[in-house]
N, C-alpha and C. Protein backbone atom coordinates (compact mmCIF):
# COMPACT_ATOMS: atom_id res chain seq x y z
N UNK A 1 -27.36 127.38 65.76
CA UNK A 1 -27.28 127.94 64.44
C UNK A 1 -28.41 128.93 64.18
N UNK A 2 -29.46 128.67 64.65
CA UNK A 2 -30.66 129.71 64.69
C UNK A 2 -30.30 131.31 65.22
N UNK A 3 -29.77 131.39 66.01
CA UNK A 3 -29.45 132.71 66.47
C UNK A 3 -28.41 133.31 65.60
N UNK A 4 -27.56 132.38 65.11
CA UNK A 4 -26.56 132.97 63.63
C UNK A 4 -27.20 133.26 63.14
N UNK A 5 -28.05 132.68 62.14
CA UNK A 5 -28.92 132.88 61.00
C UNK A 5 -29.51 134.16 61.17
N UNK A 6 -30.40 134.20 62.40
CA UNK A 6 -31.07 135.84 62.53
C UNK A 6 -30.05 136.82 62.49
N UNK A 7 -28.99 136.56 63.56
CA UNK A 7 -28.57 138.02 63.63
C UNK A 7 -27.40 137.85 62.16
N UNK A 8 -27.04 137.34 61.15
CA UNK A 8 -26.88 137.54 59.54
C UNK A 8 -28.19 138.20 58.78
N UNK A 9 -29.32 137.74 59.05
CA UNK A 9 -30.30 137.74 58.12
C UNK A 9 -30.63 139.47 59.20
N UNK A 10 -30.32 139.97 60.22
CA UNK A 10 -30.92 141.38 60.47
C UNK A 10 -29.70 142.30 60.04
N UNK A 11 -28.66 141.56 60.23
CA UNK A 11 -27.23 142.48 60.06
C UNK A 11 -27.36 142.95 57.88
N UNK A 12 -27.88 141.14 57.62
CA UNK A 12 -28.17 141.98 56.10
C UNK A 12 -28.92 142.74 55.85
N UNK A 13 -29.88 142.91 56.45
CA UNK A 13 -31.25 143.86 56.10
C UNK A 13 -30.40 145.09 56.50
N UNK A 14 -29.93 145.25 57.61
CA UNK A 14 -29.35 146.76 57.72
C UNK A 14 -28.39 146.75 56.60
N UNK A 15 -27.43 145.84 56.02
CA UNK A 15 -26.86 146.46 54.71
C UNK A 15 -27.68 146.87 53.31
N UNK A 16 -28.77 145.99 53.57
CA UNK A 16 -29.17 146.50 51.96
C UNK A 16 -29.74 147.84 52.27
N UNK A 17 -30.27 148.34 53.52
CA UNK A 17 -31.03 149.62 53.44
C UNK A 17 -29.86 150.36 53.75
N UNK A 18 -28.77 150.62 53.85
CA UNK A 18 -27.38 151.20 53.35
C UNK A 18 -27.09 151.19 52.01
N UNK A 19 -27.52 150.44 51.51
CA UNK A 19 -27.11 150.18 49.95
C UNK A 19 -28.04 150.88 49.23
N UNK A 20 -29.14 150.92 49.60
CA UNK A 20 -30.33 151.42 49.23
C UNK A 20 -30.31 153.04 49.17
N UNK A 21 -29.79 153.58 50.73
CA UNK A 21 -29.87 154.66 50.77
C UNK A 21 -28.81 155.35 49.95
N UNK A 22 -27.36 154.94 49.84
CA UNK A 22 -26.28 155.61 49.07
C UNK A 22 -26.55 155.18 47.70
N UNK A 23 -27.12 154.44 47.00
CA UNK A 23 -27.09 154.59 45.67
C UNK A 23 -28.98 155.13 45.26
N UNK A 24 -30.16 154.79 45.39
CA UNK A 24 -31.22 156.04 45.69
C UNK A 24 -30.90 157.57 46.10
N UNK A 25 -30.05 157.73 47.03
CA UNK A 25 -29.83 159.33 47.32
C UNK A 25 -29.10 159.84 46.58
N UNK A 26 -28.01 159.34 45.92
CA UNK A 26 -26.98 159.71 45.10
C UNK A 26 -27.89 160.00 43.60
N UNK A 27 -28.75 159.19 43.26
CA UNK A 27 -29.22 159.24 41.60
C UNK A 27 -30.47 159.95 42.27
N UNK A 28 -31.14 160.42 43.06
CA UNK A 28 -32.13 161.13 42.81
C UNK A 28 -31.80 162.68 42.94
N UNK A 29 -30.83 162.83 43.67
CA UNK A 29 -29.60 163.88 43.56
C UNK A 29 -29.28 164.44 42.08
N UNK A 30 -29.16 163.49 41.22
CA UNK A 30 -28.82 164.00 40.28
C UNK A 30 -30.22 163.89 39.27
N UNK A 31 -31.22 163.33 39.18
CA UNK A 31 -32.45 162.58 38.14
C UNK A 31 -33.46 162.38 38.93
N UNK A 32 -34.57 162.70 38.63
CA UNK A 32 -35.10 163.45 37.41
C UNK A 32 -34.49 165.06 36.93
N UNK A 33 -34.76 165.99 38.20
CA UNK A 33 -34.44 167.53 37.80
C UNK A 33 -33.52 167.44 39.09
N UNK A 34 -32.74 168.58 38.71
CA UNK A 34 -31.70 169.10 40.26
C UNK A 34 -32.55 169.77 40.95
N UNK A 35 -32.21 168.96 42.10
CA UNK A 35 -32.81 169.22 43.60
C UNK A 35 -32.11 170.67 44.06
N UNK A 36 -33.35 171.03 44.65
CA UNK A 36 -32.51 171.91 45.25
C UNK A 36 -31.45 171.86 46.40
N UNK A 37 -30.92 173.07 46.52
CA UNK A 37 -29.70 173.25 47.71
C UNK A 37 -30.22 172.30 48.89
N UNK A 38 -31.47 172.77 49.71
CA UNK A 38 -31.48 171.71 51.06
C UNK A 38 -31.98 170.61 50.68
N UNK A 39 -32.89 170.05 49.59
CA UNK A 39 -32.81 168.79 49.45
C UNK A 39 -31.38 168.46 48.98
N UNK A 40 -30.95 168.77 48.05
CA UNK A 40 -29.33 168.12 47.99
C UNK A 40 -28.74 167.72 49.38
N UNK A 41 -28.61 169.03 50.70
CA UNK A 41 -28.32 168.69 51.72
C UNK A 41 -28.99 167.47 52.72
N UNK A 42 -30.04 167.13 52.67
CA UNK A 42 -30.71 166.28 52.99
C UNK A 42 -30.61 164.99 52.31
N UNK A 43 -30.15 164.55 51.51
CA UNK A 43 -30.05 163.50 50.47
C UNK A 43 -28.33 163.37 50.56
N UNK A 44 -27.22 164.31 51.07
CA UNK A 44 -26.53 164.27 51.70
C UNK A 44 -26.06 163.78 53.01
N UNK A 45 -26.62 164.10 54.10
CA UNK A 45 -26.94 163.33 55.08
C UNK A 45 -27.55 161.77 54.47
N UNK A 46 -28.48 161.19 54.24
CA UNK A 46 -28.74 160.21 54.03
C UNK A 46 -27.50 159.09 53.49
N UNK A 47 -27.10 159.60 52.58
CA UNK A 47 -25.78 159.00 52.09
C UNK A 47 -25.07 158.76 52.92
N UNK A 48 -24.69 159.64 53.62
CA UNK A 48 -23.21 159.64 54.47
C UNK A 48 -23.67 158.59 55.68
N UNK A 49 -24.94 158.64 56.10
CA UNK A 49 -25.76 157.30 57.27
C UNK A 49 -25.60 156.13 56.33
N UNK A 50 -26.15 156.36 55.14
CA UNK A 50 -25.61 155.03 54.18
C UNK A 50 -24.34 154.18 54.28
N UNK A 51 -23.64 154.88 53.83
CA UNK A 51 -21.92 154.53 53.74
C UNK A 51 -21.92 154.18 55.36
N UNK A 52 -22.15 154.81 55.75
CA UNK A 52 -21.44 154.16 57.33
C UNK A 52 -22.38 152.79 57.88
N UNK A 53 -23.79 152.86 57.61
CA UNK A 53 -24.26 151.80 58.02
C UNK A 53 -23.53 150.35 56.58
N UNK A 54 -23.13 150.72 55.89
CA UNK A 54 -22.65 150.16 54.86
C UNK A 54 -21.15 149.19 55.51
N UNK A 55 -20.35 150.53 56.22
CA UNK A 55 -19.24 150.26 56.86
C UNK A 55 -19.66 149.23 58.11
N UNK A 56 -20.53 149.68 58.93
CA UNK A 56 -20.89 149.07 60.25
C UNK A 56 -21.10 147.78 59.62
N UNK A 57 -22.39 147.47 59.51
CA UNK A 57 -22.73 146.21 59.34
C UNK A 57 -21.87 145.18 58.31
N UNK A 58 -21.19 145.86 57.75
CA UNK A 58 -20.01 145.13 56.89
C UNK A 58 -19.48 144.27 57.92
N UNK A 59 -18.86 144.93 58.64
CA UNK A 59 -18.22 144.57 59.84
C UNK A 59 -18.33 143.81 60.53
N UNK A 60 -20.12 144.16 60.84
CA UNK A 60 -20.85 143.26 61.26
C UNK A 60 -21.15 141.94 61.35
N UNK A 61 -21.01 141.73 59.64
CA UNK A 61 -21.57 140.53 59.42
C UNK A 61 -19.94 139.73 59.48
N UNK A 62 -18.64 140.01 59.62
CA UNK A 62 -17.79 139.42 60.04
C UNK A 62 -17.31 138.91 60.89
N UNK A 63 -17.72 139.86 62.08
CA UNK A 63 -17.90 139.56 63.76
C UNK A 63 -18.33 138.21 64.20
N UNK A 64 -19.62 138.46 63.22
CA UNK A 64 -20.98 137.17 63.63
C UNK A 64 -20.40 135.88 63.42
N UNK A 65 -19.41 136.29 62.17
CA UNK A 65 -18.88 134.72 61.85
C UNK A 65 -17.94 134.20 62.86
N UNK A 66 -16.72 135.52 63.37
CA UNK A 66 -16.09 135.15 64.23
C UNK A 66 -16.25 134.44 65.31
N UNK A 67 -17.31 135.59 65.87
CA UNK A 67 -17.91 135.07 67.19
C UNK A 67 -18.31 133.31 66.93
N UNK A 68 -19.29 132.92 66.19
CA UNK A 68 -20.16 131.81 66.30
C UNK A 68 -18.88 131.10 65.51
N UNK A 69 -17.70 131.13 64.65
CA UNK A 69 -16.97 129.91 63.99
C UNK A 69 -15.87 130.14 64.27
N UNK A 70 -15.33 131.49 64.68
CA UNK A 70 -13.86 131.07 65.60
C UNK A 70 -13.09 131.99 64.72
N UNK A 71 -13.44 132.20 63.47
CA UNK A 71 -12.71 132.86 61.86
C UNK A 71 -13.23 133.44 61.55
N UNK A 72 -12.57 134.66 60.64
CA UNK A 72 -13.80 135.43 59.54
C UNK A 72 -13.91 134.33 58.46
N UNK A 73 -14.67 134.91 57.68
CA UNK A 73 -15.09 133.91 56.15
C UNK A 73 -13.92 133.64 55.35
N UNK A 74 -14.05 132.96 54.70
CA UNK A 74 -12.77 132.29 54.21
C UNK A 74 -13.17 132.89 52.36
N UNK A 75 -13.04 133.80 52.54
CA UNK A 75 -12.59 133.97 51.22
C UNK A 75 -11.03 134.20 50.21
N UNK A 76 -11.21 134.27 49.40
CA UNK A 76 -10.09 134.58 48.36
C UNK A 76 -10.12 135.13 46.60
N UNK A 77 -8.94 135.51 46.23
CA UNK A 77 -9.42 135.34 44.89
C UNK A 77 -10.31 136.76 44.43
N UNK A 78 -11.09 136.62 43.77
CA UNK A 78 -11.94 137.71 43.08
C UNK A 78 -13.04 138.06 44.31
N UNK A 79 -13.35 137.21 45.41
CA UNK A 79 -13.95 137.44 46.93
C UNK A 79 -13.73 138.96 47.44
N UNK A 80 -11.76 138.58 47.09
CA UNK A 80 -11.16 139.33 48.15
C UNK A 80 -11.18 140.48 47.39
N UNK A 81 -11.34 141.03 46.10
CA UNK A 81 -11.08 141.49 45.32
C UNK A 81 -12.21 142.70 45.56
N UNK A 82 -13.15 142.14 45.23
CA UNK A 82 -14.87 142.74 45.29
C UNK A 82 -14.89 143.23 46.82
N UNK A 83 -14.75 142.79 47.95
CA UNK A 83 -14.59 143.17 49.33
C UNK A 83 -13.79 144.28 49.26
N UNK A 84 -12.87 143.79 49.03
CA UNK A 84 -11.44 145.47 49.14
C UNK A 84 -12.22 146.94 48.41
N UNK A 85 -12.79 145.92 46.95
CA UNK A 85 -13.35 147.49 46.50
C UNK A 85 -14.68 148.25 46.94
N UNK A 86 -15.61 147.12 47.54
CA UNK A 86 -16.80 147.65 48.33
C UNK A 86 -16.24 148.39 49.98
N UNK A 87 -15.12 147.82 50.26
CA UNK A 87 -14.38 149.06 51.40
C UNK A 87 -14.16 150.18 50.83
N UNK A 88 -13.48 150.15 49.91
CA UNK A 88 -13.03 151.69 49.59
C UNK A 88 -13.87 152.50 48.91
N UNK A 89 -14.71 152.11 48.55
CA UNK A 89 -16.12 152.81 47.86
C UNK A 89 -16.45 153.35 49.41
N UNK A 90 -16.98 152.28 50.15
CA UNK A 90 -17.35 152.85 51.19
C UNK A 90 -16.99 154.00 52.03
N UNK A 91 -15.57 154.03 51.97
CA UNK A 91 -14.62 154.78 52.96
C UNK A 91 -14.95 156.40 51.78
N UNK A 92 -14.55 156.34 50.88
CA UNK A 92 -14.26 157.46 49.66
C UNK A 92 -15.80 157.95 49.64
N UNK A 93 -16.95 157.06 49.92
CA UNK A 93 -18.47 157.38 49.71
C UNK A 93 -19.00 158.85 50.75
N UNK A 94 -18.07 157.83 51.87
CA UNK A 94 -18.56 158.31 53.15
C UNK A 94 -17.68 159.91 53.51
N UNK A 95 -16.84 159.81 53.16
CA UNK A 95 -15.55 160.98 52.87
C UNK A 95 -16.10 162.10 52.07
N UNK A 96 -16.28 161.79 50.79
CA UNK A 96 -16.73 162.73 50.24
C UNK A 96 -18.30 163.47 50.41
N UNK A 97 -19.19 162.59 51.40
CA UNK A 97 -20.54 163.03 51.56
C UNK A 97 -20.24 163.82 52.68
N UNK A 98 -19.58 163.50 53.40
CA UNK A 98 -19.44 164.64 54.59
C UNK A 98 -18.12 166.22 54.31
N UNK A 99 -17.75 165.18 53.23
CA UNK A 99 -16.72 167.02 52.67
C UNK A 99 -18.18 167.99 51.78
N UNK A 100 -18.87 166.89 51.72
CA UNK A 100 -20.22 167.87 50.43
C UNK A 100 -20.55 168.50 51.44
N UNK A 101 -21.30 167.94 52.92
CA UNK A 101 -21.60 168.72 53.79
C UNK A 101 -21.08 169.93 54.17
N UNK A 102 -20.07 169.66 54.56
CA UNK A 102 -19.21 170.91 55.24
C UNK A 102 -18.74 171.94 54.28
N UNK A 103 -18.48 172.16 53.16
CA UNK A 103 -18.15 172.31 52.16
C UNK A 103 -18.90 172.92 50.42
N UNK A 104 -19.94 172.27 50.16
CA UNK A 104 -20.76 172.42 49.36
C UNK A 104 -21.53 173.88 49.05
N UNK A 105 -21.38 174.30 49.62
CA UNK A 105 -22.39 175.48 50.04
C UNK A 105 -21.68 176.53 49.45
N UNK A 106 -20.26 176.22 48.87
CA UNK A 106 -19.29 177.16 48.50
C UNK A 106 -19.03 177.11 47.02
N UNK A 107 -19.64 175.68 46.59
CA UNK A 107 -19.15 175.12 45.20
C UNK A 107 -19.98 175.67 44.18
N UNK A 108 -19.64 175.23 42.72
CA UNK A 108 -20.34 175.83 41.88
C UNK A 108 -21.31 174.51 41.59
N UNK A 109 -21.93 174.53 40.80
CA UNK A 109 -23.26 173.81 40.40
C UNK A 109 -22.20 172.85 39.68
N UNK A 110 -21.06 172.91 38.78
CA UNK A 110 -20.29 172.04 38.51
C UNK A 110 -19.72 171.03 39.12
N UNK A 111 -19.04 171.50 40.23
CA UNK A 111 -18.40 171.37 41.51
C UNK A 111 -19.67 170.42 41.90
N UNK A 112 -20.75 170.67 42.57
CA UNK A 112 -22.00 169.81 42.92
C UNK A 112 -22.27 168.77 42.28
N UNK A 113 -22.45 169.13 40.91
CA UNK A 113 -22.42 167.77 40.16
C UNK A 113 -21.52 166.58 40.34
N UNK A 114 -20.43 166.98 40.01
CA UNK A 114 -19.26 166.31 39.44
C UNK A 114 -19.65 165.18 41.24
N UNK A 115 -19.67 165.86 42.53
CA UNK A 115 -19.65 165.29 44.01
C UNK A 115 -20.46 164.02 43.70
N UNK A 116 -21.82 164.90 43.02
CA UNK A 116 -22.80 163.72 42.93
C UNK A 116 -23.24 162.44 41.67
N UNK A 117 -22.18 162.75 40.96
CA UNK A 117 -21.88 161.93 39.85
C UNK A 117 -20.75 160.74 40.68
N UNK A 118 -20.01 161.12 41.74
CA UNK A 118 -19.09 160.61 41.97
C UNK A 118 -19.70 159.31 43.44
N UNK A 119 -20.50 160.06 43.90
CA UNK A 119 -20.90 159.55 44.89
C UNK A 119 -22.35 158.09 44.29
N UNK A 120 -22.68 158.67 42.94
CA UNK A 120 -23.68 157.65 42.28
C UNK A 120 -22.96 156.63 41.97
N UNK A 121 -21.63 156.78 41.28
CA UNK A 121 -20.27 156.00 40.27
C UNK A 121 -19.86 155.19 41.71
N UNK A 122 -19.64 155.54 42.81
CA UNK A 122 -19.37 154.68 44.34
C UNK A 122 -20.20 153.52 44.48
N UNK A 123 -21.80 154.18 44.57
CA UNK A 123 -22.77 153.10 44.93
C UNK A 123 -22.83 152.21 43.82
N UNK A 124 -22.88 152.65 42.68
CA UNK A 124 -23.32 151.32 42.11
C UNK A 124 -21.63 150.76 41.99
N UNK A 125 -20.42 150.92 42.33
CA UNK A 125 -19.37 149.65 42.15
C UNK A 125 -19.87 149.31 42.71
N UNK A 126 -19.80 149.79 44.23
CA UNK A 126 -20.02 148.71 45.42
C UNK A 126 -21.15 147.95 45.66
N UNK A 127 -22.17 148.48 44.61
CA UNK A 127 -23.29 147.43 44.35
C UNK A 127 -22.92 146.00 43.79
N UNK A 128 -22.26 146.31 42.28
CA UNK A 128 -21.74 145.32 41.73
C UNK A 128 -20.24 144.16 42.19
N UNK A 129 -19.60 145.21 43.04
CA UNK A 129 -18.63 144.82 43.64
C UNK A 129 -19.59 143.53 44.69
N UNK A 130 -20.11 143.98 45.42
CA UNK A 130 -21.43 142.89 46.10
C UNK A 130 -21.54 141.91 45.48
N UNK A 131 -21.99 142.25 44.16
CA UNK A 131 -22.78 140.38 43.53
C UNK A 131 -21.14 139.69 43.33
N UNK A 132 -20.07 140.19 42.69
CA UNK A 132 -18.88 139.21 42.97
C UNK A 132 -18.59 138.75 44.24
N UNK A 133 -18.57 139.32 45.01
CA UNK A 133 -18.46 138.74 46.51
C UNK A 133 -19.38 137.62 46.99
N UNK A 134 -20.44 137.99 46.63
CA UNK A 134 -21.50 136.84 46.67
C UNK A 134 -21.69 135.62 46.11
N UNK A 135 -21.06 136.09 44.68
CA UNK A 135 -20.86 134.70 43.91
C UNK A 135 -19.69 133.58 44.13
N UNK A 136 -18.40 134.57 44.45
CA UNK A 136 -17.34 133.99 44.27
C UNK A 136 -16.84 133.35 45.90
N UNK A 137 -17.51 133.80 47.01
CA UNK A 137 -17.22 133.54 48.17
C UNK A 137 -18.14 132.25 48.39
């Protein structure tokens, strides 16, 4: 059980500094003052490593259960609920930070906003989407 425990307790640490990075990069993006163009781009990148380490270790921490109990976690209910929507935050997080990339450079300051209003409105569901999962699983 010791070797579960660690590799949960390292697989979480890599989610919260995913969590960390997409909802921090997203609101400093927008607050205090607008960043400029390459910090925006740079705080861009960060996000989009967010969301995916968000995705990975999600994953992650399902594997671990497999591997060591045979099953994923047995959830249900408002579990399953909060999970589904911290996926699709994730997926839509990660989507739209790499369309900002490729893309952005063309938009208007509206257009910019609205990305990074959208990408802040992501992190924190899937923040809160988190504590239901946590509670209810």
């Amino acid at each position: 059980m010791a070797l579960q425990d660690f590799l949960y307790a390292c697989t979480q640490m890599a989610h919260n500094f995913g969590a960390v990075a997409v909802t921090a990069g997203a609101i400093f993006a927008l607050w205090p003052a607008r960043q400029s163009p390459a910090v925006l781009r740079q705080l861009a990148w960060l996000v989009l490593i967010g969301w995916a380490l968000q995705a990975i270790s999600g994953a992650t921490l399902g594997a671990i259960s497999y591997a060591f109990q045979g099953r994923l976690p047995d959830i249900h209910g408002i579990a399953s609920a909060a999970l589904f929507l911290k996926m699709a935050c994730a997926a839509s997080g990660f989507f739209l930070a790499a369309i900002y990339l490729r893309f952005a450079a063309g938009w208007s300051t509206q257009g910019v906003n609205a990305a990074w209003s959208c990408l802040a409105a992501l992190a924190v569901i899937a923040l809160s989407a988190a504590a239901f999962l946590r509670w209810f699983s």
